[in-house]
Each structure stands twice: as structure tokens, then as C-alpha cells.
Protein backbone atom coordinates (compact mmCIF):
# COMPACT_ATOMS: atom_id res chain seq x y z
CA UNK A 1 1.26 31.32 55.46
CA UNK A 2 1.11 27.36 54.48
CA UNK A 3 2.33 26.93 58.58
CA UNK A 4 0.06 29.41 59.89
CA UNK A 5 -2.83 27.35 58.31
CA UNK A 6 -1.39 23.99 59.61
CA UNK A 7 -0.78 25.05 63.15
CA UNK A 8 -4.54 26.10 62.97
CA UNK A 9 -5.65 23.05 61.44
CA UNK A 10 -3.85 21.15 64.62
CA UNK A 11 -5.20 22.96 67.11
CA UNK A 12 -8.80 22.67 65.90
CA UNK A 13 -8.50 19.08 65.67
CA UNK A 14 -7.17 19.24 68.89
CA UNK A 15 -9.93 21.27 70.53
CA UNK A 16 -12.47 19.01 68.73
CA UNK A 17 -11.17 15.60 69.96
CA UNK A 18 -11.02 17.09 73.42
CA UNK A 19 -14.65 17.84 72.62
CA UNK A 20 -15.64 14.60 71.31
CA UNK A 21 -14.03 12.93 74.74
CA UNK A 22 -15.83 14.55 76.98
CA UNK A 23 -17.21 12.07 78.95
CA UNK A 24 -19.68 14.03 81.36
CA UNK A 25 -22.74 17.00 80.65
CA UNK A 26 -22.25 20.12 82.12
CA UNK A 27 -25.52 21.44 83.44
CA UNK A 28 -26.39 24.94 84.86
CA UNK A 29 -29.23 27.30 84.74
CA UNK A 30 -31.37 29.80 86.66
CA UNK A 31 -35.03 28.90 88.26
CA UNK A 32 -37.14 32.04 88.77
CA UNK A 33 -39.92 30.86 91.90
CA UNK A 34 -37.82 28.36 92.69
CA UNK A 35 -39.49 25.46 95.08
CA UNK A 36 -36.72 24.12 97.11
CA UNK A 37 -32.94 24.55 97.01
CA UNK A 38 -32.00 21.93 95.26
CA UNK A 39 -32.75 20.45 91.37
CA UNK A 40 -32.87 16.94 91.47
CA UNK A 41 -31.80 14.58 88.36
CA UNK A 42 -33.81 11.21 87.98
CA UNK A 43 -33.47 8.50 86.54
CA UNK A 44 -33.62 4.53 86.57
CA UNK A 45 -30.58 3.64 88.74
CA UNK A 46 -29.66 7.21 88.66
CA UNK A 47 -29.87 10.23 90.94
CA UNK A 48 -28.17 13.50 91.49
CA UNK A 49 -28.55 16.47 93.49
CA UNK A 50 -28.17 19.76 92.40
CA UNK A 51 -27.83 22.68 94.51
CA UNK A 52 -29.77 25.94 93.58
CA UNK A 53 -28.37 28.47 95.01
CA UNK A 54 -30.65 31.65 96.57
CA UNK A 55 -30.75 33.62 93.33
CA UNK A 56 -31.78 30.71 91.91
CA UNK A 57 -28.64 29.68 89.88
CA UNK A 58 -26.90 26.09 89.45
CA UNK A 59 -24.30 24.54 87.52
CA UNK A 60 -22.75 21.18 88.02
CA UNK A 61 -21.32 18.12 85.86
CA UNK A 62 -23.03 15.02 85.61
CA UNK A 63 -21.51 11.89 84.63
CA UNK A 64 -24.50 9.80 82.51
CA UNK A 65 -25.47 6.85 80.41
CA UNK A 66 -27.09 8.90 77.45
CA UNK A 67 -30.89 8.67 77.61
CA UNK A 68 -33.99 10.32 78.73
CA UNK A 69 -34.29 11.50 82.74
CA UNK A 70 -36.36 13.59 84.77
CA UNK A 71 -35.62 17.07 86.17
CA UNK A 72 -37.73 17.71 89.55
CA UNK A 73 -37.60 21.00 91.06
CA UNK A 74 -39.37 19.78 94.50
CA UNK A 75 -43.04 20.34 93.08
CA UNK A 76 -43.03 20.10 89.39
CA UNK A 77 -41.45 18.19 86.94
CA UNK A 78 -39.86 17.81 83.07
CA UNK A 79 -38.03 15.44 80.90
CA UNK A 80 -34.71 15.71 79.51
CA UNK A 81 -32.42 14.33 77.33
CA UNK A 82 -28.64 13.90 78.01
CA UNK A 83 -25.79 12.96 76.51
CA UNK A 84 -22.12 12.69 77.58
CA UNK A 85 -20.51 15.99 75.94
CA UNK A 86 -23.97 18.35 76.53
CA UNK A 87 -23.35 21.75 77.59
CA UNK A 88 -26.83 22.82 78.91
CA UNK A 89 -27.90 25.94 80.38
CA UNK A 90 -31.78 26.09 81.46
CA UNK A 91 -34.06 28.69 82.30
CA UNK A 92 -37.59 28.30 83.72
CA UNK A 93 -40.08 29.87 85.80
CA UNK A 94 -41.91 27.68 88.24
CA UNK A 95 -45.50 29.33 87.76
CA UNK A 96 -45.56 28.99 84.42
CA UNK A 97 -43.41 26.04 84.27
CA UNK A 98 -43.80 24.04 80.92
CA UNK A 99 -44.50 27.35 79.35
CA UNK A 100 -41.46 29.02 80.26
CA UNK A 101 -38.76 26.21 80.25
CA UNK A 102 -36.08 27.11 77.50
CA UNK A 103 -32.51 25.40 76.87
CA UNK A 104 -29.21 26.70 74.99
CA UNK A 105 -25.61 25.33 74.63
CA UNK A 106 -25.00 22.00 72.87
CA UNK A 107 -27.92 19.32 73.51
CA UNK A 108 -30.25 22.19 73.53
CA UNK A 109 -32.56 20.94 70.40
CA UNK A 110 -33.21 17.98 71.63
CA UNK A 111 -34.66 19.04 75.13
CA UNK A 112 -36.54 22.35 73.73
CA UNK A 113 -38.18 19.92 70.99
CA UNK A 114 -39.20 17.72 74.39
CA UNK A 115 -40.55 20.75 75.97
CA UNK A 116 -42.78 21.35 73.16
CA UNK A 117 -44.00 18.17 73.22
CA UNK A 118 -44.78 18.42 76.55
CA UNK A 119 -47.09 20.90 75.71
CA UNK A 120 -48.44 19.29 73.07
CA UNK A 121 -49.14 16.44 75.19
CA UNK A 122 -50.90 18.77 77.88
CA UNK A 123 -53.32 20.32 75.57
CA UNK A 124 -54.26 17.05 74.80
CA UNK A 125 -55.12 15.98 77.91
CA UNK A 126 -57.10 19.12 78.24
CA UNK A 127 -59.59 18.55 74.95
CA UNK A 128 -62.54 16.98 76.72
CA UNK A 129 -63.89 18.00 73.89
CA UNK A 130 -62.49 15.59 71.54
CA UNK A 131 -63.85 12.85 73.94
CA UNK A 132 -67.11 14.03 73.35
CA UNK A 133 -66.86 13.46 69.20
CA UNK A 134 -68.27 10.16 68.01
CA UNK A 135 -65.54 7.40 67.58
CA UNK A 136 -64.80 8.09 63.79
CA UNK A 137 -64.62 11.93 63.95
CA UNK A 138 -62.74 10.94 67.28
CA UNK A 139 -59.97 9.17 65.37
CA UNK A 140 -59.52 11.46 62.51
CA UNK A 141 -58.87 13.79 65.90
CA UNK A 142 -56.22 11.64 66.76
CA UNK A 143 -54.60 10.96 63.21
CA UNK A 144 -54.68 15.09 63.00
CA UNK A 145 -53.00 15.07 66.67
CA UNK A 146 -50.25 12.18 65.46
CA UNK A 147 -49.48 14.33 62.34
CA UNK A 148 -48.70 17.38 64.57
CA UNK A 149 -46.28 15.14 66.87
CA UNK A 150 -44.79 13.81 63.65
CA UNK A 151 -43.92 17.31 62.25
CA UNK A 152 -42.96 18.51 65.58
CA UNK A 153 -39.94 15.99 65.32
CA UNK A 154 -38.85 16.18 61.72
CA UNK A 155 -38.64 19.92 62.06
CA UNK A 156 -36.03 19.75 64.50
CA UNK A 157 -32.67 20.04 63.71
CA UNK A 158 -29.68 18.13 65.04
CA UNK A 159 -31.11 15.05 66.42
CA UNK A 160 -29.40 11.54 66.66
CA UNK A 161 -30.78 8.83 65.33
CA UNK A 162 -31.09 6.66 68.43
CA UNK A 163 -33.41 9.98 70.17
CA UNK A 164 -35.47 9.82 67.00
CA UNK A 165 -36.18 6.29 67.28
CA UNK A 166 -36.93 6.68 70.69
CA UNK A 167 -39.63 9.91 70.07
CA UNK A 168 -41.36 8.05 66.57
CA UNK A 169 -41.80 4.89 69.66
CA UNK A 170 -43.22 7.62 72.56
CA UNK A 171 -45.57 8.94 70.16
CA UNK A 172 -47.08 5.95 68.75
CA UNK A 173 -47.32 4.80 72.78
CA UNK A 174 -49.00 8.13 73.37
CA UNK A 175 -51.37 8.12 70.56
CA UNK A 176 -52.52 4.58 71.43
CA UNK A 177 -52.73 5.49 75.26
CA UNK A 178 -55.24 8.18 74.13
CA UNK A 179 -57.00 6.31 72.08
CA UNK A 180 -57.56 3.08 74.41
CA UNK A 181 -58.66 6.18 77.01
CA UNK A 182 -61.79 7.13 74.68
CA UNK A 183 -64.50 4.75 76.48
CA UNK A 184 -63.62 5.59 79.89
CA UNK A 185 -63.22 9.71 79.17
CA UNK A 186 -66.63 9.49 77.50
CA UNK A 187 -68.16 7.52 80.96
CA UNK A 188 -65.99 10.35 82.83
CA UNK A 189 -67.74 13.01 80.96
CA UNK A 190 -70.98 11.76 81.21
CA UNK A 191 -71.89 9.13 83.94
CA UNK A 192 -69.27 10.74 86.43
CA UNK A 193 -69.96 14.45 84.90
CA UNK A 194 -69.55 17.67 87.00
CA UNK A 195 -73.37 17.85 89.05
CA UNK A 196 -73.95 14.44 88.81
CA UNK A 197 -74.99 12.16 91.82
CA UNK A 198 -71.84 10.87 92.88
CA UNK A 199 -71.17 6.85 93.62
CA UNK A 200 -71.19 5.73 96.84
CA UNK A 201 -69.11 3.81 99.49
CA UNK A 202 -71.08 1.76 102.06
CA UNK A 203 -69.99 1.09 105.47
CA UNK A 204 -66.63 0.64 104.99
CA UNK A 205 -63.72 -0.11 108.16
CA UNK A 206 -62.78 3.16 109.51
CA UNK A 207 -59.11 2.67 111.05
CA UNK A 208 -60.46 4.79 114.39
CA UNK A 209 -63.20 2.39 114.99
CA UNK A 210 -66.92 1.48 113.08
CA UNK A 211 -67.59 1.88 109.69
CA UNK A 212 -68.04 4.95 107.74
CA UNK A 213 -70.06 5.84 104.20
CA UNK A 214 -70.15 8.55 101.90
CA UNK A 215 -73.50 9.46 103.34
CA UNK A 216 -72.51 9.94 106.59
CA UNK A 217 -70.26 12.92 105.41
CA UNK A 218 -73.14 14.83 103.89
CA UNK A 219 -73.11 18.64 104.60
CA UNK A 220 -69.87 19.18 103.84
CA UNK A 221 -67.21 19.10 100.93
CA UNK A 222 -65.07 15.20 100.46
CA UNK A 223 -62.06 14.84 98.84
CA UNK A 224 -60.91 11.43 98.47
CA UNK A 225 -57.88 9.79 97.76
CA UNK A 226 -57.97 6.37 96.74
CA UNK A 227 -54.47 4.53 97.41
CA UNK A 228 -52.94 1.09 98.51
CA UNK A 229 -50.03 1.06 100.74
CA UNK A 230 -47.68 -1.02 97.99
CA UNK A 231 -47.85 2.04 95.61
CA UNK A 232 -44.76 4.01 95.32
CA UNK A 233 -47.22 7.41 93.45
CA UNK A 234 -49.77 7.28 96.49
CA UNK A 235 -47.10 7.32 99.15
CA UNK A 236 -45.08 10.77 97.73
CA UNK A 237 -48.50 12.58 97.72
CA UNK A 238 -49.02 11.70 101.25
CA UNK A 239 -46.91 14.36 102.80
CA UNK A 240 -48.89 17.18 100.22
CA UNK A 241 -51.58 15.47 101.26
CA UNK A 242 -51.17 16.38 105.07
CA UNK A 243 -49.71 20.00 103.70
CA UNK A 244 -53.72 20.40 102.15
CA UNK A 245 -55.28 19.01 105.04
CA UNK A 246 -53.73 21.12 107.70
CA UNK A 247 -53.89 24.63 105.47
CA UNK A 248 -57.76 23.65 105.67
CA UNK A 249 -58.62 22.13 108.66
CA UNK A 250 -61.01 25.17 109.98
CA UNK A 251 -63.11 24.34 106.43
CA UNK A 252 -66.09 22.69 105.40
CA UNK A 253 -64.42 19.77 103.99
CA UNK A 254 -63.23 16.36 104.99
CA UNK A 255 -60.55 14.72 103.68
CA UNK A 256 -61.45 10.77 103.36
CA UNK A 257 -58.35 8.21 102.24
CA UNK A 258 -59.57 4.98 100.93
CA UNK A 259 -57.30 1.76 100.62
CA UNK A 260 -57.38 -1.10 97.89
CA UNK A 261 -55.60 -2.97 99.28
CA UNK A 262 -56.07 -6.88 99.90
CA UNK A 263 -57.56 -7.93 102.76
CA UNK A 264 -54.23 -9.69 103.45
CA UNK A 265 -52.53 -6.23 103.21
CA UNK A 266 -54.96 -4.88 106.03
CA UNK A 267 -52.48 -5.43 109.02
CA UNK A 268 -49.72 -3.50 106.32
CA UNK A 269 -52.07 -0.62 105.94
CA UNK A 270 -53.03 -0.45 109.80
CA UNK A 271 -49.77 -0.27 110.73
CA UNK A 272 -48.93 2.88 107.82
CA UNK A 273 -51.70 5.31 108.90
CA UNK A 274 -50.04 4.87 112.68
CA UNK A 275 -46.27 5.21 111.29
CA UNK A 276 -47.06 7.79 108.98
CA UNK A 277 -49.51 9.51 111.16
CA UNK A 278 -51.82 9.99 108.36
CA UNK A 279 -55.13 12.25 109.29
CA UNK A 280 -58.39 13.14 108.08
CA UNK A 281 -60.60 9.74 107.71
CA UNK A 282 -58.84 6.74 106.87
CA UNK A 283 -60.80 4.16 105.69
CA UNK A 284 -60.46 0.40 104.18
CA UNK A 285 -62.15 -0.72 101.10
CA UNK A 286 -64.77 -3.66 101.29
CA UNK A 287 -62.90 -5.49 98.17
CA UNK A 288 -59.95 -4.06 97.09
CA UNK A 289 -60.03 -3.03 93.27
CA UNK A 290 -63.66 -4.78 92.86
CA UNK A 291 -64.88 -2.35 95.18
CA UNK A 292 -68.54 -0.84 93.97
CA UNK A 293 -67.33 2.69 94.79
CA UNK A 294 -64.13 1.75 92.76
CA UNK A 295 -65.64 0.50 89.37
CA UNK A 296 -68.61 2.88 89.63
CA UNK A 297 -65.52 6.22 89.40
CA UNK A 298 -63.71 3.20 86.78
CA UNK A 299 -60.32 3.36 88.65
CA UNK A 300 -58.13 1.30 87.20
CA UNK A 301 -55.16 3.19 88.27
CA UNK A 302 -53.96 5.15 91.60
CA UNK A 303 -53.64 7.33 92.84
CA UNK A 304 -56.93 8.76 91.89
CA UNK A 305 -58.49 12.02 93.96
CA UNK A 306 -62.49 12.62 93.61
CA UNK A 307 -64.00 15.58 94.90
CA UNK A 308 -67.69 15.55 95.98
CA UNK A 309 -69.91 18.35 96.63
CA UNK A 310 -71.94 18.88 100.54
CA UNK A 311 -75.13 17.37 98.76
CA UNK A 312 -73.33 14.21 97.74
CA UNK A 313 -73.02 15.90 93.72
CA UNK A 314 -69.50 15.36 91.89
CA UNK A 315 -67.32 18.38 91.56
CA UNK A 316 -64.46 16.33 89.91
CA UNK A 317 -64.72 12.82 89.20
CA UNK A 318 -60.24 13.14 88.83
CA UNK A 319 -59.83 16.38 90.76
CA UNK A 320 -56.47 17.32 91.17
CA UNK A 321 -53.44 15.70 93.67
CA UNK A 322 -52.62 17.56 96.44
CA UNK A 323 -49.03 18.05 94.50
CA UNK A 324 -50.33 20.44 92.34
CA UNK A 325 -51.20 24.02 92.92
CA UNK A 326 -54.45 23.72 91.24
CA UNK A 327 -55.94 22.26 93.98
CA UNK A 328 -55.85 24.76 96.10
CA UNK A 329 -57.03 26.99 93.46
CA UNK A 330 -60.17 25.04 93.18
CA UNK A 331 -60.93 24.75 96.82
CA UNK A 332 -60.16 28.42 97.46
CA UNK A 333 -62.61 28.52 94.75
CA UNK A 334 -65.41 26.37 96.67
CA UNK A 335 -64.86 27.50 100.84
């Protein structure tokens, strides 16, 4: 009996040490309205492929430094932690994506604690209404929203030490971000409010020839994107951006792109509308980021969309990128 016991002690050392080696995560899952056919993996100096196949299954192995990365199904996207010696199996549902993403296997606390943060996160970025509280109820709001972060991450179970570090640091940067955001949400909510007269752009270069302004547009819907040909977020809505702008073509609505950039960039930004064939009205700031137009919406980060109604009124002083499906929902909404 003493051997039968030892033998079994061996081999589940064994097993565990071949465990502990493991020097690679084994990823698979199954996306239900899946957006491409591939998954890709993202990080900093890291990138991986992963093929989805019809039914909307994967597996594969991925060979990591442990840390945080990015899974991108071709539209939408969702952190994730990984670890050499994970064993993670996914499901999600593209239409309901944050809502629906679950993980099991080893590594799975870690990653379903991130996707409830996630959500967290989004229904903060939802409460206008919180914006709208003066500044000391406003940060007892944010204390309250801290607290909820905090408990989030002590109630999960089996979490390293270095990932706990790491979330305690992303919530304090979050919290901050949201509260240095209060000045500029409450001048969103209430200069740049839904019905209000919109800013204007005067006479600015238009890359077919002449100069165009907002009021020369009026009678019909504007979205505008407001971009600079050095940034890396502007450029990957561009091809959405076309996607948007053929599907509505036919409708009362034109599509106006206005660059930042500096005047020394303008032969740059000539020469990307003609290589990238961009459409609708391209157009050239008259100063870059000190542009009226540009500090009357506050951008101080791009890109940033703006959607103005046919009698120059705001519809959405941040309406949605083209990337998203909500978009569309909103301008199915409006033509």
C-alpha cells in the first residue's frame, strides 16, 4: 500500500513540474457573430494571428512575456492577461461583446475580473450625469466609483501579486483620468450640448480647390473628423471611414475631414488624401491645434468625430467613430 502511495506521489510531482514548465499559453475559444476570420493578439513588440475557423472556433499556443495584451476580433476589442502556463478557453458574442465575454481553464480569474472592469469602466463613461453634480458631490462620486474598483479586485481569487500591483496602478490612473475630465465634460454638456449652435470653421483650404466653411454646408447633415496625418488612431479609422461614407452617399449628409496638422506637414497631408484616396471634403485647418473651430469643441486629443445638424445645431459634440456600430445606428436614426 506504502508503494502504491509513493508511485502516486511521483507521478503527481511529475505531472506538476511538467506543469510548472510550461513555457507557452494555450488559447482557444468560440466567437458567436464573428467579424473576420481571424483573432488577432496585440501587444507592444508582439503580434499573433489567430485563425477562427467558420463555426467560429480557435485554438492555438502562444509563446509570451507575461503581461497585459489586447484581443481584436477585426471590429471590437478587449484586454487580457497572459501568462506562460495559461490554459484559456473564451467565449463571446460580438453584439453584445463586453457583456458576453467569459473565460475558463487556468488564467481564467484574472481575465473575467478584467472583463468586469471593463464594464465598470464603460458605465462610467456613460454617467453624464455625474458630470453634471457640483465638484464636491462630484468627487464623493468618484471616491464611491474607486471603492467599487477596489472591491472588484480584492474579491477575486487567485491573483499574483505582480497583476495586483499592476490593477491598484490602472485604477488610480483611471480615477484621476476621470477626474482631470470633469471641466471639459461639464463645457461638453453644456456649451457644446445636444441643440446647441454649433462652432464654426471659416474658410478653410479645401484639398480640391478654394476654401470651404461650416456654413457653406448648411441644409444638410456634417460629420466631421478631425485628424493629422502623423496619428497612428486617425489613420485605422480611415478605411471605416470610407466603409460609412460609401453605405451613405445617396444621403443628406456630408462627410467633412479636417487636418491639424502644421503648416509644414501640409505637403505630407496633400500627398495622403491622393495616396489614400480619401473622399468626402477634405479640408486643412487654418492653425493646427490653435484652430478656433478646434478649442471652441476643446479637442485636445484625436481623433475626435462631431456631428452637426442641417441648421448648423450640434447633434454630438463626440459622436461616434466610424469603427463602431453605433454610428450607423444614429444616422439610420437621423436620414
Amino acid at each position: 500500500m506504502n508503494k502504491v502511495i509513493y508511485v502516486l506521489a511521483i507521478a503527481i510531482a511529475l505531472v506538476s513540474c511538467k506543469e510548472e514548465s510550461k513555457d507557452h499559453v494555450t488559447f482557444s475559444g468560440i466567437i458567436l457573430n464573428q467579424n473576420s476570420d481571424s483573432l488577432m493578439v496585440l501587444a507592444r513588440g508582439f503580434k499573433k494571428r489567430i485563425e477562427v475557423k467558420e463555426n467560429g472556433t480557435f485554438s492555438d499556443t502562444l509563446k509570451i512575456v507575461d503581461g497585459n495584451f489586447v484581443i481584436y476580433d477585426g471590429s471590437k476589442s478587449a484586454s487580457v492577461y497572459l501568462k506562460n502556463g495559461f490554459d484559456l478557453n473564451v467565449s463571446l458574442d460580438t453584439e453584445n461583446f463586453n457583456e458576453t465575454i467569459k473565460y475558463e481553464g487556468f488564467g481564467a480569474e484574472a481575465n473575467n475580473y478584467l472583463a468586469a472592469r471593463s464594464l465598470l469602466m464603460e458605465n462610467v463613461f456613460k454617467n453624464d450625469e455625474m458630470y453634471q453634480l457640483e465638484k464636491p458631490k462630484f468627487d464623493d462620486k468618484l471616491v464611491e466609483i474607486s471603492s467599487k474598483f477596489h472591491n472588484l479586485l480584492s474579491e477575486t481569487k487567485n491573483l499574483d501579486t505582480v497583476f495586483i500591483a499592476s490593477e491598484k496602478s490602472q485604477i488610480k490612473r483611471f480615477t484621476d483620468y476621470v477626474s482631470g475630465s470633469y471641466t471639459q465634460k461639464q463645457y461638453m454638456l453644456t456649451v457644446l450640448s445636444k441643440g446647441g449652435k454649433s462652432p464654426k470653421f471659416v474658410d478653410y483650404e479645401n484639398y480640391k480647390g478654394g476654401t470651404t466653411s461650416l456654413d457653406d454646408l448648411k441644409g444638410k447633415y456634417v460629420y466631421v473628423d478631425v485628424w493629422a496625418t502623423w496619428c497612428g488612431p486617425c489613420k485605422r479609422e480611415i478605411p471605416f471611414l470610407k466603409e460609412v461614407e460609401k453605405a451613405y452617399h445617396d444621403k443628406n449628409i456630408e462627410f467633412v475631414s479636417i487636418s491639424i496638422d502644421k503648416e509644414n506637414a501640409h505637403d505630407a497631408w496633400r500627398k495622403m488624401v491622393a495616396d489614400k484616396e480619401l473622399g468626402g471634403v477634405q479640408l486643412f485647418a487654418d492653425n493646427d491645434w490653435s484652430s478656433k473651430f478646434v478649442t471652441d469643441y476643446k479637442i485636445n486629443g484625436i481623433p475626435r468625430f462631431i456631428l452637426i445638424d442641417p441648421s448648423g445645431n450640434i447633434v454630438s459634440a463626440d459622436a461616434p467613430r466610424p469603427s463602431t456600430e453605433d454610428l450607423k445606428v444614429l444616422l439610420n436614426e437621423l436620414l
